[in-house]
Protein backbone atom coordinates (compact mmCIF):
# COMPACT_ATOMS: atom_id res chain seq x y z
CA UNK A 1 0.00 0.00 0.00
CA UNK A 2 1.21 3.60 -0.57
CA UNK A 3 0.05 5.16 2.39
CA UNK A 4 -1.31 8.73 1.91
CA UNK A 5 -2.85 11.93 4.15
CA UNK A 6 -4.65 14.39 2.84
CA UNK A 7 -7.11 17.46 3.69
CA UNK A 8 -10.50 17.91 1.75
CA UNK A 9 -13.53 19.79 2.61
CA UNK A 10 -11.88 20.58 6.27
CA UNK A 11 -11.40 17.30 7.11
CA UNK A 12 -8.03 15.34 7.22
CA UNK A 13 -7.46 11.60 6.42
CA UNK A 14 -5.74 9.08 5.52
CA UNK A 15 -6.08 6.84 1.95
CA UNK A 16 -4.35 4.53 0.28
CA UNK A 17 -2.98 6.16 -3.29
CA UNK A 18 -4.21 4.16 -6.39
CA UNK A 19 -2.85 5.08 -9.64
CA UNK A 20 -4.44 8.79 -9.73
CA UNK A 21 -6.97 7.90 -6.94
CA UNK A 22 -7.18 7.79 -3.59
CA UNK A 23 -9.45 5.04 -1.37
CA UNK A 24 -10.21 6.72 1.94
CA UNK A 25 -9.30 4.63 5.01
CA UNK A 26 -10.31 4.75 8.77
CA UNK A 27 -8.46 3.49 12.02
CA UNK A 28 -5.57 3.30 14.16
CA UNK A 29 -2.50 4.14 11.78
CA UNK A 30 -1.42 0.07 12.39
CA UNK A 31 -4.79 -1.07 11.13
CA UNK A 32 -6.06 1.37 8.48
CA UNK A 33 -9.05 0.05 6.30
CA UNK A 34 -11.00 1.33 3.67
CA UNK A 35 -13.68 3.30 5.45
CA UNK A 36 -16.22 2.49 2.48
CA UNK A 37 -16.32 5.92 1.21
CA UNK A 38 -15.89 6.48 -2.57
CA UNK A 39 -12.91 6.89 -3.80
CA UNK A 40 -11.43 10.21 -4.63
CA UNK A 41 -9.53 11.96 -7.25
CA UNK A 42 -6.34 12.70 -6.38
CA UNK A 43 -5.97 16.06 -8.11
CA UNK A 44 -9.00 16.92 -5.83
CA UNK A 45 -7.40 16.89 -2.62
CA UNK A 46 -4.04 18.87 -0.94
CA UNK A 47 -1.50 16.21 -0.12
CA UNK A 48 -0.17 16.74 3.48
CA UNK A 49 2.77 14.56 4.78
CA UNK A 50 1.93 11.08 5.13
CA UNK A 51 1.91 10.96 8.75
CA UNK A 52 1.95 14.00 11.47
CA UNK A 53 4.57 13.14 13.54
CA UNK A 54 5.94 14.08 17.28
CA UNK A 55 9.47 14.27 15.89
CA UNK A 56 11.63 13.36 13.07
CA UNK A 57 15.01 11.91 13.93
CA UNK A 58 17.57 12.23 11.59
CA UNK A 59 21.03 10.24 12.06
CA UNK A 60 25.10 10.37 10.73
CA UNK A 61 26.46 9.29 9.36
CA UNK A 62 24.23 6.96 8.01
CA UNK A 63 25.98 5.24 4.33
CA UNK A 64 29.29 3.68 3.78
CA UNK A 65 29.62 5.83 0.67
CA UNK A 66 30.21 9.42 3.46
CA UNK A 67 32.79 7.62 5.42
CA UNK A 68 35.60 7.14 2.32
CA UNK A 69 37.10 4.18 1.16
CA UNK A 70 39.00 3.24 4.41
CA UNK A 71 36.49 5.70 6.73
CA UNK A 72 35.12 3.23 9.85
CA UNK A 73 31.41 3.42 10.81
CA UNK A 74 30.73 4.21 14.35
CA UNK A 75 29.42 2.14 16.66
CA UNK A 76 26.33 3.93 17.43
CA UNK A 77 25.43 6.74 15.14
CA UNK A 78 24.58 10.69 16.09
CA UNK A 79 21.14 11.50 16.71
CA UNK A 80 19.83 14.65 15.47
CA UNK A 81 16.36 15.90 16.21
CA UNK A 82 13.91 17.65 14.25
CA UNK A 83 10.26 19.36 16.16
CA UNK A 84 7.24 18.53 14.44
CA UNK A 85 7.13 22.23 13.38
CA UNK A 86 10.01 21.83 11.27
CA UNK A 87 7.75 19.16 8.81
CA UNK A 88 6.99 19.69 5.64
CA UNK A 89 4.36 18.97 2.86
CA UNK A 90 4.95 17.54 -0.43
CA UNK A 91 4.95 20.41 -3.04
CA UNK A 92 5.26 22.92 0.10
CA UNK A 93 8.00 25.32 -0.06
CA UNK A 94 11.00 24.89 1.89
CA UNK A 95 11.73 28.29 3.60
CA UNK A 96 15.82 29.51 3.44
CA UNK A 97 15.45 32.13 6.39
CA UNK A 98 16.66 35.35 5.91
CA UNK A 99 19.59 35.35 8.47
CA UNK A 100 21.22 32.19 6.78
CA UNK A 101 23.42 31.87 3.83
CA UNK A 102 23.65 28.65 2.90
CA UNK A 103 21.48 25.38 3.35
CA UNK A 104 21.97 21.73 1.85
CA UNK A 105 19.92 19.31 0.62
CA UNK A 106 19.83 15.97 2.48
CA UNK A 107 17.38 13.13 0.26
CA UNK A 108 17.39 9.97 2.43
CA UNK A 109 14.60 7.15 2.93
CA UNK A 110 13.03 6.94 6.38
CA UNK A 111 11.63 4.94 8.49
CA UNK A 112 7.75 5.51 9.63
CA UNK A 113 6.63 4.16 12.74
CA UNK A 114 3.02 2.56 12.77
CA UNK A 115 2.89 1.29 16.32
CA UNK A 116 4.42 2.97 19.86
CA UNK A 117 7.96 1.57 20.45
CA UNK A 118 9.67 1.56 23.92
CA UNK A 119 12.34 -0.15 24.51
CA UNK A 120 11.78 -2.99 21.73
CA UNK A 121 13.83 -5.74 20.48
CA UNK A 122 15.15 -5.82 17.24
CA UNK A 123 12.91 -8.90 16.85
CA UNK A 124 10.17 -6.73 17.79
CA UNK A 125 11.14 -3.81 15.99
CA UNK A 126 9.84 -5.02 12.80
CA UNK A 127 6.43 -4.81 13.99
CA UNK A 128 6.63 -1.43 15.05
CA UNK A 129 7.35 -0.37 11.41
CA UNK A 130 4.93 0.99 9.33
CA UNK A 131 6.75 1.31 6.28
CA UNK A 132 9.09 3.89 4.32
CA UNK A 133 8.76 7.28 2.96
CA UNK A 134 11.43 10.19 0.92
CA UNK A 135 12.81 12.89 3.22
CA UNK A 136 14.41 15.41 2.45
CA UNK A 137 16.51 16.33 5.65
CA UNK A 138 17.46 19.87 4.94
CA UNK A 139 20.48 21.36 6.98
CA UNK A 140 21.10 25.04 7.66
CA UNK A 141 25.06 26.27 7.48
CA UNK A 142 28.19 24.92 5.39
CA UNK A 143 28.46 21.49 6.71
CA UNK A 144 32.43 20.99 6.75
CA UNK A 145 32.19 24.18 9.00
CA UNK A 146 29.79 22.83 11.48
CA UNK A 147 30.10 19.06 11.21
CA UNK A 148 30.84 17.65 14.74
CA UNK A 149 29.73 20.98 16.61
CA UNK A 150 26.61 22.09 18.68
CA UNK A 151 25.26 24.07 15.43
CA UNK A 152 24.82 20.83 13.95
CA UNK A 153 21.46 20.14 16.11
CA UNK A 154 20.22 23.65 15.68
CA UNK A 155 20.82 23.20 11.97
CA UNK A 156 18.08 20.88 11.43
CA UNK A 157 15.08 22.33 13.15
CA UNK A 158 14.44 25.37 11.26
CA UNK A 159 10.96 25.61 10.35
CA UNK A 160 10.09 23.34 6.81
CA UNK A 161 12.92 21.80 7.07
CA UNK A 162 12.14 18.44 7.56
CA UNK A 163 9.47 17.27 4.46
CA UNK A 164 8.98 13.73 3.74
CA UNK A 165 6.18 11.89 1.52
CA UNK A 166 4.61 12.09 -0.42
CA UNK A 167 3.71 7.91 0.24
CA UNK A 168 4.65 5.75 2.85
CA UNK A 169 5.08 2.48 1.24
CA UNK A 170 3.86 -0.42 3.49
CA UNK A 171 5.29 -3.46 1.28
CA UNK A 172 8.62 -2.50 -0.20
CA UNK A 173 11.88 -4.11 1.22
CA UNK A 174 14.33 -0.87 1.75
CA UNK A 175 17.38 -2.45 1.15
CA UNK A 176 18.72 -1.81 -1.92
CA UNK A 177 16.11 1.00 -3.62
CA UNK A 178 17.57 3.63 -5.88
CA UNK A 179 17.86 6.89 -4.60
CA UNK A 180 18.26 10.04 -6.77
CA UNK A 181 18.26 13.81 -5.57
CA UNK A 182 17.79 16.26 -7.90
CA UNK A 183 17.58 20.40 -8.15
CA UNK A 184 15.92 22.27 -10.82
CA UNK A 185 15.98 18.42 -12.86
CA UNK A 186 19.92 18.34 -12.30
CA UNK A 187 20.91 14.97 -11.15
CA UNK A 188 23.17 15.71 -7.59
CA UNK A 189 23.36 12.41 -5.79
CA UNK A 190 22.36 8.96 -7.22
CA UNK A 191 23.21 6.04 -4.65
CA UNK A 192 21.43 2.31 -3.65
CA UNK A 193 20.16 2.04 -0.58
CA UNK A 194 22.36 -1.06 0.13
CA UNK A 195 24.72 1.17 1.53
CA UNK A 196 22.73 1.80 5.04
CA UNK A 197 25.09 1.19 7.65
CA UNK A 198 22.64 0.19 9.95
CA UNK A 199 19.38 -1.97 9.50
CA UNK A 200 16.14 -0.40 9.91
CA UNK A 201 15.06 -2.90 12.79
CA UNK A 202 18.44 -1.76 14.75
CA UNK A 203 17.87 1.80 14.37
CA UNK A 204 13.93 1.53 15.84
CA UNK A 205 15.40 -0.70 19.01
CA UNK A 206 18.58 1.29 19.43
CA UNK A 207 16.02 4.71 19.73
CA UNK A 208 13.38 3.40 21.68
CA UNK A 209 15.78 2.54 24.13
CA UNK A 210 16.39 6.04 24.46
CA UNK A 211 13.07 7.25 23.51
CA UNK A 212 9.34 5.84 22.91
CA UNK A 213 8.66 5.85 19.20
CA UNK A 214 5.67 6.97 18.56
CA UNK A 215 2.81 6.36 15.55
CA UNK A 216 3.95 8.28 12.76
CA UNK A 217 7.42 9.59 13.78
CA UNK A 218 10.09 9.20 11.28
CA UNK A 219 13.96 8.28 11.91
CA UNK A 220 15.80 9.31 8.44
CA UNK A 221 18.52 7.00 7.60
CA UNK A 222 21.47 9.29 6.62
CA UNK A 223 22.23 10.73 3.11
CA UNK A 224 24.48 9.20 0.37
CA UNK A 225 25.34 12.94 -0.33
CA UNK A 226 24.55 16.68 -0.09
CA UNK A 227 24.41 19.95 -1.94
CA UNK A 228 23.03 23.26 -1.97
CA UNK A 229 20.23 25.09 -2.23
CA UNK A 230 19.08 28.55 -3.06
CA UNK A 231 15.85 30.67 -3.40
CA UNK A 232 14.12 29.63 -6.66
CA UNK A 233 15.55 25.59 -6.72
CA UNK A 234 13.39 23.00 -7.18
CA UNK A 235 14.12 20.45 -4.73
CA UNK A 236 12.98 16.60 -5.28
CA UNK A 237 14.16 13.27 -3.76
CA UNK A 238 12.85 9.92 -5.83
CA UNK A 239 12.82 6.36 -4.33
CA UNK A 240 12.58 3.50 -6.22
CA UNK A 241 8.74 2.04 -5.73
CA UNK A 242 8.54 4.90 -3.00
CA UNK A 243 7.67 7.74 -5.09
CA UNK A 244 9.33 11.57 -5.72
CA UNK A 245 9.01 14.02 -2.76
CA UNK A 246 8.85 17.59 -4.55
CA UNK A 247 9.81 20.76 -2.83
CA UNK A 248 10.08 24.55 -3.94
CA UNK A 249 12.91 26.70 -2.62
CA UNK A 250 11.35 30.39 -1.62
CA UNK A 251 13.21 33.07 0.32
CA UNK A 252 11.85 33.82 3.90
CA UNK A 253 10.81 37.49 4.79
């Protein structure tokens, strides 16, 4: 299933995307089903992200290809955190506030949680996943200047800087997906996902031993590579039987 939400008439919901429809579903985000309403057009409704969740974590490094051919993954990776007010819609525009001069783009593929998670087994983690989605985990600053430093978790938090969508696909293994980003229909990074240096199911336990995971919060994986952006880009990140996660770049008053 590709896993949408989406606001019509006042009223948010959730649907499962089909072709250029959407069948509206009902229930806890674990156990959607169709609700029995009609289905709808999709050019008839505003696409919001997929889920609305209590925070996006965003980790790094997160693929082999970052660390260099003799670089050594750590242990345990850095945990970044980004509010729920920094989330973003597909097709919304990403804001570059005024008092910065340079952000990056960050594609990745993240993780969506469909069920609470607290202190879980990687056994268990699997059934706390709901399936994956395209972020786009957008950094302020030049990041060989703040890499490693306490601007580094301020970085990530700006307001519309964290949008992901526009599906979250329930079925699709994530381990070896291609991954493009792209600005303005320039190719920047192309990678595989098979370069994830750690599993989805060790990520979920590994948090929610530090944190409870809750329904619809997303952990993004780490990006194969990064670039900049300016007022005026088009941003998008596309994953292989995921979908494309589109984003505008506008300059903030």
């Amino acid at each position: 299933m590709k896993l949408v939400r989406f606001a019509m008439a006042g009223r948010v919901q959730h649907g499962s995307l089909e072709g250029d429809r959407i069948l509206p579903l009902e229930g806890e985000l674990h156990a959607l089903k169709p609700s029995g309403a009609a289905p709808i057009a999709l050019s008839s409704v505003k696409l919001l992200s997929p889920t609305a969740p209590t925070k996006v974590i965003a980790i790094g490094p997160g693929r082999r290809r970052v660390l260099g051919p003799k670089g050594q993954p750590p242990e345990r990776p850095t945990l970044f955190f980004k509010p729920s007010t920094a989330v973003n819609n597909p097709g919304d525009p990403i804001i570059f506030p005024p008092e910065l001069d340079y952000i990056n783009h960050e594609g990745e593929i993240g993780i969506v949680i469909g069920r609470a998670a607290r202190r879980v087994s990687r056994e268990a983690a699997a059934g706390c996943i709901l399936g994956y989605t395209c972020v786009n985990d957008v950094t302020a600053g030049e990041l060989r200047k703040i890499a490693n430093t306490p601007m580094m978790y301020h970085a990530k938090s700006f307001d519309t800087f964290a949008p992901f969508g526009p599906v979250v696909a329930t079925d699709v293994d994530p381990n070896n997906l291609d991954t493009e980003c792209r600005v303005n229909g320039e190719l920047r990074v192309k990678a595989r996902t098979d370069d994830l240096l750690y599993a989805p199911d060790f990520l979920v336990s590994w948090i929610s031993h530090i944190m409870t995971l809750m329904p619809g919060d997303v952990i993004s994986t780490g990006a194969p590579g990064v670039g900049p952006l300016k007022p005026g880009d088009v941003v998008e990140v596309e994953i292989e039987s995921i979908g494309c996660l589109r984003n505008p770049v506008v300059a903030g008053s």
